[in-house]
Protein backbone atom coordinates (compact mmCIF):
# COMPACT_ATOMS: atom_id res chain seq x y z
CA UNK A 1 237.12 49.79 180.31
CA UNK A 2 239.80 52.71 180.83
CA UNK A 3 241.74 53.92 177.62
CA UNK A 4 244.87 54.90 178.83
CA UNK A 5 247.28 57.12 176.39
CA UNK A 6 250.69 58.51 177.10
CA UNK A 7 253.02 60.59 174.98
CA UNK A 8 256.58 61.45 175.62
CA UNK A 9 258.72 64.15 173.63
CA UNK A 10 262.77 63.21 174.70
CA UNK A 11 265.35 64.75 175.69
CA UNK A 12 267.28 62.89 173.11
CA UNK A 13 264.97 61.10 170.38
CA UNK A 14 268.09 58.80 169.33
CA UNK A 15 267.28 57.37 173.31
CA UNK A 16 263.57 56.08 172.24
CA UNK A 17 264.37 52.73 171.59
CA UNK A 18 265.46 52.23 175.29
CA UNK A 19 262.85 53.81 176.40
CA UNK A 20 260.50 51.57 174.62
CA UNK A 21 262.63 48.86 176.15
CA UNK A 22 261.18 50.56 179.79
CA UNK A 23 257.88 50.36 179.08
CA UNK A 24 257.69 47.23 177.84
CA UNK A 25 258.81 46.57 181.11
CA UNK A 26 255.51 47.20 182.30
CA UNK A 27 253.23 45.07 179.83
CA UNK A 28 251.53 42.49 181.98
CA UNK A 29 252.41 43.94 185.84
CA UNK A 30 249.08 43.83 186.90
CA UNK A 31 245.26 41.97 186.53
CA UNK A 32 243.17 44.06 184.56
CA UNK A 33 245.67 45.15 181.96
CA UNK A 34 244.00 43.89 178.37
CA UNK A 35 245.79 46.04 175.90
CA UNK A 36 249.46 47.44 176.33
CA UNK A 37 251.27 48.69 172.52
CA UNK A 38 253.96 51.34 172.64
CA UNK A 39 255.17 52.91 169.35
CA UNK A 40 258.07 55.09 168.63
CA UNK A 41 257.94 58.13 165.79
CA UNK A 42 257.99 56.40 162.20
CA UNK A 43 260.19 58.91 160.23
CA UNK A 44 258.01 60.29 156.86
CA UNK A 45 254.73 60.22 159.11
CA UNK A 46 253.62 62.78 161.32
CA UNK A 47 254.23 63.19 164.99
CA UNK A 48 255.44 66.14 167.25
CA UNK A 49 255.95 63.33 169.89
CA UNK A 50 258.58 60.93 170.20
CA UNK A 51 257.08 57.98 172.04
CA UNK A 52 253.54 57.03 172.60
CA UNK A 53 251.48 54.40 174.79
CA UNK A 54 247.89 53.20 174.19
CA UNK A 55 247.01 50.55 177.04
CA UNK A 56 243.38 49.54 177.72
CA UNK A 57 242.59 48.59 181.47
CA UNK A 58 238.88 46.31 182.69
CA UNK A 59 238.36 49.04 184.95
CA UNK A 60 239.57 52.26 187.11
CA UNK A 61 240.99 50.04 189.52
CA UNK A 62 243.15 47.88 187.56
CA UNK A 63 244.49 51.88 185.74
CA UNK A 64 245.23 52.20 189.91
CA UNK A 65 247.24 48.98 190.43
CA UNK A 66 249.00 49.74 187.28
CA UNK A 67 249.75 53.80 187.79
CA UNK A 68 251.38 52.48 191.53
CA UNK A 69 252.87 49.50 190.94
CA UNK A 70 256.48 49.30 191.87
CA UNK A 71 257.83 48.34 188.82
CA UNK A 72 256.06 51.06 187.42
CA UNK A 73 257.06 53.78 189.78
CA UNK A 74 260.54 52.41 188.97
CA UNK A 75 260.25 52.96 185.24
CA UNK A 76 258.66 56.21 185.65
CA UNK A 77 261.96 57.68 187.78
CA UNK A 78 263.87 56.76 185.07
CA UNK A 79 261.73 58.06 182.35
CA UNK A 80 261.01 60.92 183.86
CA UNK A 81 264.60 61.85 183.62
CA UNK A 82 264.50 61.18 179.62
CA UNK A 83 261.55 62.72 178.79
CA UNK A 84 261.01 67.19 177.58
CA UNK A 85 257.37 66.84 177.96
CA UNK A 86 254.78 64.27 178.70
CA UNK A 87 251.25 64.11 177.62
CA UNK A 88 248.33 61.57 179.03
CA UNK A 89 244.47 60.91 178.52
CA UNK A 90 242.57 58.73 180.30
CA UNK A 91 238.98 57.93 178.73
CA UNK A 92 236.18 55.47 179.09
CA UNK A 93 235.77 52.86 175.99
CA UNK A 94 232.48 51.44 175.54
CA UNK A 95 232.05 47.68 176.19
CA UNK A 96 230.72 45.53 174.03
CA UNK A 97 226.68 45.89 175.46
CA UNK A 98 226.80 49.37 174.75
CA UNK A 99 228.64 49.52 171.34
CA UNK A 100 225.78 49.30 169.48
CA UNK A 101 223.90 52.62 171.30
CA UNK A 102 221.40 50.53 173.22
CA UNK A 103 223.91 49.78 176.39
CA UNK A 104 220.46 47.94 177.94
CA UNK A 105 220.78 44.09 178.47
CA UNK A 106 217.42 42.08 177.44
């Protein structure tokens, strides 16, 4: 499975509830997609970001569909334009099978 995280800083951080309303947008655009939770900055907890996106793919490929779908090129352009600064990581997450340190099938 791919972790993928995403944090925006905006232009305007009055503008993140409609840019929440964007990415929701994208929950469910393509096979492979298992986890998809954006969260916007929760005022007396920390953050230095604005918006964030954790999303959990099966594998690279579904990340693939996902990063060029056309819905999600289409939300991007108009993120983009929203957004001071954007931050991403992309990571591996053990499955199950390897959870426990063994990762060997009996």
């Amino acid at each position: 499975m791919i972790r993928h995280i995403v944090m925006w800083k905006l232009r305007d951080p009055a503008e993140a509830p409609r840019f929440k309303e964007l990415l929701d947008g994208c929950r469910g655009i393509v096979p492979g997609m298992l986890e998809f939770d954006v969260g916007l900055r929760t005022g007396g907890l920390e953050a230095n970001m604005d918006v964030v996106l954790v999303s959990t793919f099966a594998d690279a490929a579904a990340l693939e569909a996902y990063l060029h779908h056309p819905k999600h090129k289409e939300a991007g352009t108009v993120l983009g334009g929203m957004r001071e600064s954007r931050t991403v990581l992309d990571f591996e997450v053990p499955g199950p099978a390897s959870a426990s340190g063994t990762g060997a099938a009996r």
